[in-house]
N, C-alpha and C. Protein backbone atom coordinates (compact mmCIF):
# COMPACT_ATOMS: atom_id res chain seq x y z
N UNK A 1 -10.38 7.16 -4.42
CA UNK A 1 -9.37 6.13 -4.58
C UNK A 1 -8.07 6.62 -3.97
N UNK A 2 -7.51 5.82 -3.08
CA UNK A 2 -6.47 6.16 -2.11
C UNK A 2 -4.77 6.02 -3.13
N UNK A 3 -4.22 6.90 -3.06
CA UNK A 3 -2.83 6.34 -3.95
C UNK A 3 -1.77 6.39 -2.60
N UNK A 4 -0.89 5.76 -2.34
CA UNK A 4 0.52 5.96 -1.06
C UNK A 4 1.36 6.13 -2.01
N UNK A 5 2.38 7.10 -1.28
CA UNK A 5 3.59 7.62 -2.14
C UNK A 5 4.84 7.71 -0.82
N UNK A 6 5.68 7.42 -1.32
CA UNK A 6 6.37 7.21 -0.25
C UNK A 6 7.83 8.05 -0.87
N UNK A 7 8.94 8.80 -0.36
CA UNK A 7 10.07 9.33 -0.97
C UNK A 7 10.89 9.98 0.63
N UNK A 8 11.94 9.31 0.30
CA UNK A 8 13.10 9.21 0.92
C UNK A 8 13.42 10.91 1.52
N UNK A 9 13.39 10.99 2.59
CA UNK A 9 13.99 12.54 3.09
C UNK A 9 15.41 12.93 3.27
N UNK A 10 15.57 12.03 3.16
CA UNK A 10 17.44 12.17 3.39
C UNK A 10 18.06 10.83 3.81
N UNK A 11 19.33 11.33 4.15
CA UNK A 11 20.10 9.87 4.49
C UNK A 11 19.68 9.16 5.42
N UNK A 12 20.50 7.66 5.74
CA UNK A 12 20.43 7.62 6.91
C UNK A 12 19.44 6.45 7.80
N UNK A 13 18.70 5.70 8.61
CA UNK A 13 17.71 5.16 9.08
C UNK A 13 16.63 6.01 9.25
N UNK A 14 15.45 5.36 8.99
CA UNK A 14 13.84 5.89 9.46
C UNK A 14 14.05 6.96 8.75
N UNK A 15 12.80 7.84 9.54
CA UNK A 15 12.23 9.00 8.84
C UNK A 15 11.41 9.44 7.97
N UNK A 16 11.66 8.14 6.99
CA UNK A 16 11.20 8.55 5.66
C UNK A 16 9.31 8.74 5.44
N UNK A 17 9.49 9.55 4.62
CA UNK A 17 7.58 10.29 4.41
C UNK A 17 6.81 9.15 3.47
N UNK A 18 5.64 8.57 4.54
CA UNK A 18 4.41 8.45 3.36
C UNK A 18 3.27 9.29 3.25
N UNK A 19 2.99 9.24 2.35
CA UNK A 19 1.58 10.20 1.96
C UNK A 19 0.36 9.87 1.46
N UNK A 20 -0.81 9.80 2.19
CA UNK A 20 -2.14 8.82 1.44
C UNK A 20 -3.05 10.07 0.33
N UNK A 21 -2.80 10.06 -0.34
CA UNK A 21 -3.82 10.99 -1.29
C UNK A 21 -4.96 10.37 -1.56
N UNK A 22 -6.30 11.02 -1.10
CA UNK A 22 -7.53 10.58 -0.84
C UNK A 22 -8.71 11.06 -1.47
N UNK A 23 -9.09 11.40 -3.19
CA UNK A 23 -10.00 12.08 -3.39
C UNK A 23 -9.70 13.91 -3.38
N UNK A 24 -8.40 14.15 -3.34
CA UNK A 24 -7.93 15.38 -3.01
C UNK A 24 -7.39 15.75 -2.43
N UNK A 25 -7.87 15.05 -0.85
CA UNK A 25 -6.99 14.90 0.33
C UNK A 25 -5.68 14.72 0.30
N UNK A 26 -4.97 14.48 1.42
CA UNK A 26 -3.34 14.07 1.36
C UNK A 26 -3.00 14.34 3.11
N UNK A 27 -3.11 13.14 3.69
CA UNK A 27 -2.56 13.22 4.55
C UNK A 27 -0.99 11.79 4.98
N UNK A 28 -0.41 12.38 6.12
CA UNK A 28 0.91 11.35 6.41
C UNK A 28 0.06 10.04 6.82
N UNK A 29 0.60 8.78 6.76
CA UNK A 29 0.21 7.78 6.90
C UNK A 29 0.74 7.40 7.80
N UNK A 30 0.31 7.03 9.32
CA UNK A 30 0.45 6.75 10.48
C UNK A 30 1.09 5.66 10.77
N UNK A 31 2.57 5.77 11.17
CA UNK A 31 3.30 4.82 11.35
C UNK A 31 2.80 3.99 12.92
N UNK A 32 2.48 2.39 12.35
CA UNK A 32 2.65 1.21 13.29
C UNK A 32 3.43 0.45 13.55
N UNK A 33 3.93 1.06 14.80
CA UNK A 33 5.46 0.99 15.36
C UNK A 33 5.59 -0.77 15.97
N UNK A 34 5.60 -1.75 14.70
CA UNK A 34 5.59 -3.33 15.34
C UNK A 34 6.69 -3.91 15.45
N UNK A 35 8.01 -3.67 14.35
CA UNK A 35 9.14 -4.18 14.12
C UNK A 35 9.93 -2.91 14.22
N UNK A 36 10.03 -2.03 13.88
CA UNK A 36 10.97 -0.89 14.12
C UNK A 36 10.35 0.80 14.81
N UNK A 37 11.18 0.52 15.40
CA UNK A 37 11.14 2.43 16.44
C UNK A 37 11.83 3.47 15.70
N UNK A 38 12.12 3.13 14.44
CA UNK A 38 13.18 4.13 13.61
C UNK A 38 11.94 4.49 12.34
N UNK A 39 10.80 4.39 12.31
CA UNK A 39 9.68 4.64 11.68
C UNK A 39 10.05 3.81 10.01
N UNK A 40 9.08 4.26 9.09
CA UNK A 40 9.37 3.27 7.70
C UNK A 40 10.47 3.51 7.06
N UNK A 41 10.60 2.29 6.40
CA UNK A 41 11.52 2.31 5.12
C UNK A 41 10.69 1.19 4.34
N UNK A 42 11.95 1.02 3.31
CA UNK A 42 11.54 0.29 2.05
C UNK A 42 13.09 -0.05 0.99
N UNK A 43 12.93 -1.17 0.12
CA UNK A 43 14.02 -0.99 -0.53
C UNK A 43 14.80 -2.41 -0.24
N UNK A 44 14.09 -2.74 0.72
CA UNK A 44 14.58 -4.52 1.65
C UNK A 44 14.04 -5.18 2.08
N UNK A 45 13.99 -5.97 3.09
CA UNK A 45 13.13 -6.50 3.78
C UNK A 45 12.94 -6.85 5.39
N UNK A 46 13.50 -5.76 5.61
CA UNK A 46 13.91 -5.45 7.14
C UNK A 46 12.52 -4.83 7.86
N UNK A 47 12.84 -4.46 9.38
CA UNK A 47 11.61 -4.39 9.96
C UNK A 47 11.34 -2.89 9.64
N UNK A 48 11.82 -1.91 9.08
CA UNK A 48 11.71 -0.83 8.74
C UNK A 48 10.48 -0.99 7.47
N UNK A 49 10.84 -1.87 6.62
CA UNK A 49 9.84 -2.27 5.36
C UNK A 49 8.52 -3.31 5.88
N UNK A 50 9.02 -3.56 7.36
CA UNK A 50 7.82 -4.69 7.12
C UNK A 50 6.75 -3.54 8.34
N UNK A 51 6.95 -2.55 8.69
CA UNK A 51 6.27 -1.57 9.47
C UNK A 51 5.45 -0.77 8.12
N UNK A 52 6.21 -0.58 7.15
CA UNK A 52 5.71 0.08 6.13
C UNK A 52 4.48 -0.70 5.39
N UNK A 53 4.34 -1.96 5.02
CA UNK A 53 3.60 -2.83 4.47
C UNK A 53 2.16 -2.98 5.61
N UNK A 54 2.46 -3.30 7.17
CA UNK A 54 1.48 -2.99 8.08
C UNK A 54 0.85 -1.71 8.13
N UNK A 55 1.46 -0.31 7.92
CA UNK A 55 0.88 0.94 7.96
C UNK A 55 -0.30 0.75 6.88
N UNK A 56 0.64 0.52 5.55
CA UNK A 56 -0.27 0.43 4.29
C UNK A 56 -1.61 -0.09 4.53
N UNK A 57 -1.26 -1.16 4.61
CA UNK A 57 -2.40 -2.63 4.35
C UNK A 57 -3.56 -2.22 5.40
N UNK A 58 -2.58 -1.53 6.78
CA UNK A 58 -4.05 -1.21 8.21
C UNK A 58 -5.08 -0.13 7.75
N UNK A 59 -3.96 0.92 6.89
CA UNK A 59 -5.07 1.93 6.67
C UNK A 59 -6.09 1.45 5.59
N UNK A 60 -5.78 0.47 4.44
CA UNK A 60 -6.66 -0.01 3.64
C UNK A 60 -7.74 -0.64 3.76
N UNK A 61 -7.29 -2.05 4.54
CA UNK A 61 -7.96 -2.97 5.03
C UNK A 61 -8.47 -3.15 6.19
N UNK A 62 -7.66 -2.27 7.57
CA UNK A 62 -7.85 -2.92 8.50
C UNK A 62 -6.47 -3.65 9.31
N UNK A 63 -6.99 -3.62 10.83
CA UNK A 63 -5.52 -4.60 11.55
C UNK A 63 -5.52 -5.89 11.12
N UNK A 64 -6.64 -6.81 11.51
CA UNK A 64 -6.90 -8.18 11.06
C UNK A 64 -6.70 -8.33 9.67
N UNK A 65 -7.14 -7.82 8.59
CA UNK A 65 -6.54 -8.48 7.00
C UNK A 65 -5.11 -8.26 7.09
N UNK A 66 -4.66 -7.11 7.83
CA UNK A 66 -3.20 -6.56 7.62
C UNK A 66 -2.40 -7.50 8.44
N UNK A 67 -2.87 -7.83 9.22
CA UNK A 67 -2.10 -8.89 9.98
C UNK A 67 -1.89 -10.05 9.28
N UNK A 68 -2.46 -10.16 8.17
CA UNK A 68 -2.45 -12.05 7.91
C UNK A 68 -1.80 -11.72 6.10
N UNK A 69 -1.32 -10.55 5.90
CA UNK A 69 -0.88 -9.94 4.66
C UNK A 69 0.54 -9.28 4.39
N UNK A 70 0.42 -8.47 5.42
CA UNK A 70 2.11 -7.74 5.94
C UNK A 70 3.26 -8.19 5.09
N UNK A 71 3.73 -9.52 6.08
CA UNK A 71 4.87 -9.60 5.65
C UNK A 71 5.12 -9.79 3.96
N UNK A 72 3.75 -10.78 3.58
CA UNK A 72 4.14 -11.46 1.89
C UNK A 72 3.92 -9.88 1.47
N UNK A 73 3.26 -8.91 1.44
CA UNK A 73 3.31 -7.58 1.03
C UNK A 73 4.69 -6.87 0.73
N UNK A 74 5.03 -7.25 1.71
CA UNK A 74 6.11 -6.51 2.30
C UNK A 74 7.55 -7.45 1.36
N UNK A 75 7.45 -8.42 1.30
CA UNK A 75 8.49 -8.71 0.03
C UNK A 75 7.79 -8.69 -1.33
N UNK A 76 6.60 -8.43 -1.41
CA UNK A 76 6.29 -8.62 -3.03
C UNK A 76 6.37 -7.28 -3.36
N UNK A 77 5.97 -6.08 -2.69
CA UNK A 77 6.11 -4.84 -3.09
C UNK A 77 7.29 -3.86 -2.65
N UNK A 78 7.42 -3.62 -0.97
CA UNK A 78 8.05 -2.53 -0.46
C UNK A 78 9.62 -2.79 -0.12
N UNK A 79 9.94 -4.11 -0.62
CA UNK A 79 11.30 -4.83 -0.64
C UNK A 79 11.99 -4.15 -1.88
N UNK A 80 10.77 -3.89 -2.77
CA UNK A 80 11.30 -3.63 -4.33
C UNK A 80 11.83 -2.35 -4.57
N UNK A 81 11.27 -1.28 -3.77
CA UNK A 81 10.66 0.06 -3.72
C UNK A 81 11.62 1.02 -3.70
N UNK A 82 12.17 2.02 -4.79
CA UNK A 82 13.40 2.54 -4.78
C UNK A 82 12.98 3.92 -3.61
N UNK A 83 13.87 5.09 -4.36
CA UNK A 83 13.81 5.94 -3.27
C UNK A 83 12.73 6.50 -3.43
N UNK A 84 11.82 6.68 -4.47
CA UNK A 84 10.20 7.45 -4.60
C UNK A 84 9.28 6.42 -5.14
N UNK A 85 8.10 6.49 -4.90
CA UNK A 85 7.55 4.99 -5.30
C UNK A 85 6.16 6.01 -5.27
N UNK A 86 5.32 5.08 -6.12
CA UNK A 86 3.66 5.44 -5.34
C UNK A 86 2.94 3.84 -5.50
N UNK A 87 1.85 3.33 -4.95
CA UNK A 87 1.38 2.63 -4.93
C UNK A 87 -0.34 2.69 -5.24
N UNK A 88 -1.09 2.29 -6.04
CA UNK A 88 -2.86 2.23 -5.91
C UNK A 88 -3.80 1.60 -5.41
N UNK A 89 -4.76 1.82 -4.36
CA UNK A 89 -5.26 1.41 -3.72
C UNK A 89 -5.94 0.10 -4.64
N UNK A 90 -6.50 0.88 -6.02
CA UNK A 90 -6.98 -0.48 -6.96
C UNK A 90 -5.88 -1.98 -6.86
N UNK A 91 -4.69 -1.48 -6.95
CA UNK A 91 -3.21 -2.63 -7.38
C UNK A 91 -3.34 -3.10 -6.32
N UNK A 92 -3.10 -2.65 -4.60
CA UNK A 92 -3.57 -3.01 -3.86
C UNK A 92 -4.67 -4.26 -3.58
N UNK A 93 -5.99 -3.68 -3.57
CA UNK A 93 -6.88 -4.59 -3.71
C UNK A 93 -6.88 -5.50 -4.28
N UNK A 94 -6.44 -5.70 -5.39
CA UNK A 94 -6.05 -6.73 -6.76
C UNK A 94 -5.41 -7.75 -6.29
N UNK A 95 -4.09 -7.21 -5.90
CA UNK A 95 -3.23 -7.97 -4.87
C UNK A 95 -4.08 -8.72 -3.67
N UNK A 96 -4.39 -7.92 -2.69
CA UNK A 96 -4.78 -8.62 -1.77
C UNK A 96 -6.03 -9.74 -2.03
N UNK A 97 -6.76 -9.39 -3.56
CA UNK A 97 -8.01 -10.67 -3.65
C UNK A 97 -7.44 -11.45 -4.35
N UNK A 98 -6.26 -11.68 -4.87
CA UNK A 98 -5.07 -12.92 -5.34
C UNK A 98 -4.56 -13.90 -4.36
N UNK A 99 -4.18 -12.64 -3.28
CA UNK A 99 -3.84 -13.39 -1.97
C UNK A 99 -4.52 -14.29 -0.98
N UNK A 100 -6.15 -13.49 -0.99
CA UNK A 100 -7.15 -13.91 -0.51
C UNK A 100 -8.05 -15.66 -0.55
N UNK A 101 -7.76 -15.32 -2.07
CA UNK A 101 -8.46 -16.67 -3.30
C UNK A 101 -7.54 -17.79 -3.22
N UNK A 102 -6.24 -17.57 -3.05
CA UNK A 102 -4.81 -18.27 -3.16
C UNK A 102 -4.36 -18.31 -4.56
N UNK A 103 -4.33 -17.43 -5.07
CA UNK A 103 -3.58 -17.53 -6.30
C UNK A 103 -2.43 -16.72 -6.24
N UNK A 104 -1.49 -17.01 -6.18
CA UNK A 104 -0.12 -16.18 -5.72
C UNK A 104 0.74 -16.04 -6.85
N UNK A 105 1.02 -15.04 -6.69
CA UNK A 105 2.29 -14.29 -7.91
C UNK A 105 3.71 -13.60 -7.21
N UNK A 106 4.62 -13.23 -8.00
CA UNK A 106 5.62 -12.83 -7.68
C UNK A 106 5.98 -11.78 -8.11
N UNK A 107 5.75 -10.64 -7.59
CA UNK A 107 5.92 -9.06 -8.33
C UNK A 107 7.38 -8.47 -8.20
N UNK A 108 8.28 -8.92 -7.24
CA UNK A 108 9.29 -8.78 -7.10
C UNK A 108 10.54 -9.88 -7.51
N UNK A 109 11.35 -9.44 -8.42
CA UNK A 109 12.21 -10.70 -8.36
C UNK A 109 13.39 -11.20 -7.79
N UNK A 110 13.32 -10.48 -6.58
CA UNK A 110 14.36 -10.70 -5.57
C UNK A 110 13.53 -11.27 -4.27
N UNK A 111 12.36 -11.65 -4.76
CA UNK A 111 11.60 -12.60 -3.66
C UNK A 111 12.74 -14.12 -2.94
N UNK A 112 12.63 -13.81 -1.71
CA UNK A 112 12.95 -14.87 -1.14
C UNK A 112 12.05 -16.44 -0.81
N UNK A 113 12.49 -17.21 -1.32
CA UNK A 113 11.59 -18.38 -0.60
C UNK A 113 10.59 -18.19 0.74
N UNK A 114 9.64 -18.11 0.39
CA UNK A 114 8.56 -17.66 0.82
C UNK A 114 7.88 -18.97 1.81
N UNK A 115 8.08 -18.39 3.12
CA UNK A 115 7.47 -19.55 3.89
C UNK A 115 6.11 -19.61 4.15
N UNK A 116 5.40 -18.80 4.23
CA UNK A 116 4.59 -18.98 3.96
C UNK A 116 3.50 -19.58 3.13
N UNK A 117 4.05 -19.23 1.76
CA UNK A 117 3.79 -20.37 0.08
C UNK A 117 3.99 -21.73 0.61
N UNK A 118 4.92 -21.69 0.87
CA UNK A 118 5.61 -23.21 1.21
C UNK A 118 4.70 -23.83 2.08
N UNK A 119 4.63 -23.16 3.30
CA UNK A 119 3.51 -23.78 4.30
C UNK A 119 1.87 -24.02 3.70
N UNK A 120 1.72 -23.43 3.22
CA UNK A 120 0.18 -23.04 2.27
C UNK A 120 -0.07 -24.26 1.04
N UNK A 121 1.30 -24.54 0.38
CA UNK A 121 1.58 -25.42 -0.32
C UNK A 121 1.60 -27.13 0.65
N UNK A 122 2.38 -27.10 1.55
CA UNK A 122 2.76 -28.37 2.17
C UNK A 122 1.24 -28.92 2.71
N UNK A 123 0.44 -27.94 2.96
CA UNK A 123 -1.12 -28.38 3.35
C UNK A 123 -1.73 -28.68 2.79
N UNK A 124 -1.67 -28.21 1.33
CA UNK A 124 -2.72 -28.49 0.21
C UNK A 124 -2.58 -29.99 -0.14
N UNK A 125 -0.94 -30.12 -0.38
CA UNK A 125 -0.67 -31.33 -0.59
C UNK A 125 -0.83 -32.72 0.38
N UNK A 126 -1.12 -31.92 1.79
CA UNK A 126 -1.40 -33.09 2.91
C UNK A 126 -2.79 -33.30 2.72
N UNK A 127 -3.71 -32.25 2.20
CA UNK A 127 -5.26 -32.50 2.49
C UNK A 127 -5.77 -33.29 0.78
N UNK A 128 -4.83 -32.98 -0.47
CA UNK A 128 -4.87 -34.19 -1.40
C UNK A 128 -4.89 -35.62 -0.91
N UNK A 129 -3.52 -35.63 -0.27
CA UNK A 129 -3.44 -36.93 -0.10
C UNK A 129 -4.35 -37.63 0.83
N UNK A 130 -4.69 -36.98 2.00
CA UNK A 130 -5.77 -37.29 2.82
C UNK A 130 -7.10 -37.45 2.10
N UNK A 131 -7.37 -36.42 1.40
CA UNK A 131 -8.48 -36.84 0.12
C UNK A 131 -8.65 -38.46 -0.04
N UNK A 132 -7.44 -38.65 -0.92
CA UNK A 132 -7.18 -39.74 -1.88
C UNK A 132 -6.96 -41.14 -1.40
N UNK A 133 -6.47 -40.58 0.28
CA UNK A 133 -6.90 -41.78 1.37
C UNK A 133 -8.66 -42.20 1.35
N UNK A 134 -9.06 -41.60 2.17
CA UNK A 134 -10.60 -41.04 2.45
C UNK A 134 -11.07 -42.13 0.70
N UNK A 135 -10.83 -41.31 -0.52
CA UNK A 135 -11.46 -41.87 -1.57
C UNK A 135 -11.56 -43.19 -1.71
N UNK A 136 -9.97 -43.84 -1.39
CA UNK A 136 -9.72 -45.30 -1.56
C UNK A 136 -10.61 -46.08 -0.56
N UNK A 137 -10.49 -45.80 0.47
CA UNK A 137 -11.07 -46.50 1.41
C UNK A 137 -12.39 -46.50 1.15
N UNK A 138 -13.07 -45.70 1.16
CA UNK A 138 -14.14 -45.79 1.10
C UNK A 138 -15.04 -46.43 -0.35
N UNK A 139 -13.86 -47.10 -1.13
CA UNK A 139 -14.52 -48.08 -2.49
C UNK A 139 -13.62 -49.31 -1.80
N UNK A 140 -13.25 -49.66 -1.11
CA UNK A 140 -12.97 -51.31 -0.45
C UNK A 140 -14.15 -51.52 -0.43
């Protein structure tokens, strides 16, 4: 079972250390340089945190789940994340089969309006109503 731990090296931009502990193991967690060249952070929701949420999620899941997860990750957890944090691959997973199913929560409470929800939401409600078209018509 994988735990990430992440703690601040000093002042300043980038730099900062993650660590995947693996069964004993412990190695650095390979920064994916998509939004920032100043390597991870955390603590906001800048591209420093949203590189950190892609590292995470790629080494867990994969590029493709991590791609379609990142950012809402990235404000529900690593937005929150003071200067030492650890994270569990179990909490993780948990998370991501919430996300998966569509049942969405808010772990952070400095979440911003979430466009994504919103978009996810505005569909559900277009394919009701399209439903409820479809239903009517089809008892004329």
């Amino acid at each position: 079972m994988k735990i990430y731990k992440g703690k601040r090296t000093g002042g300043g931009i980038g730099g900062q250390a993650i660590v995947v502990q693996n069964n004993g193991d412990e190695y650095p967690l390979k920064h994916i340089e998509r939004h920032s060249p100043d390597g991870f952070q955390w603590g906001y929701g800048g591209s420093g945190p949203a590189d950190t949420a892609l590292a995470i999620l790629t080494d867990l899941l994969g590029m493709k789940r991590a791609d379609l997860l990142y950012q809402l990750f990235k404000w529900e957890f690593v937005a929150c994340w003071g200067d030492e944090w650890s994270i569990s691959e179990e909490k993780i997973r948990e998370w991501v089969e919430k996300q998966e199913s569509g049942l969405y929560s808010t772990a952070c409470k400095s979440l911003p309006t979430n466009l994504y929800l919103i978009d996810k939401a505005e569909k559900t409600e277009k394919l009701l109503s399209l439903s409820k078209k479809a239903t009517k018509s089809s008892h004329l």
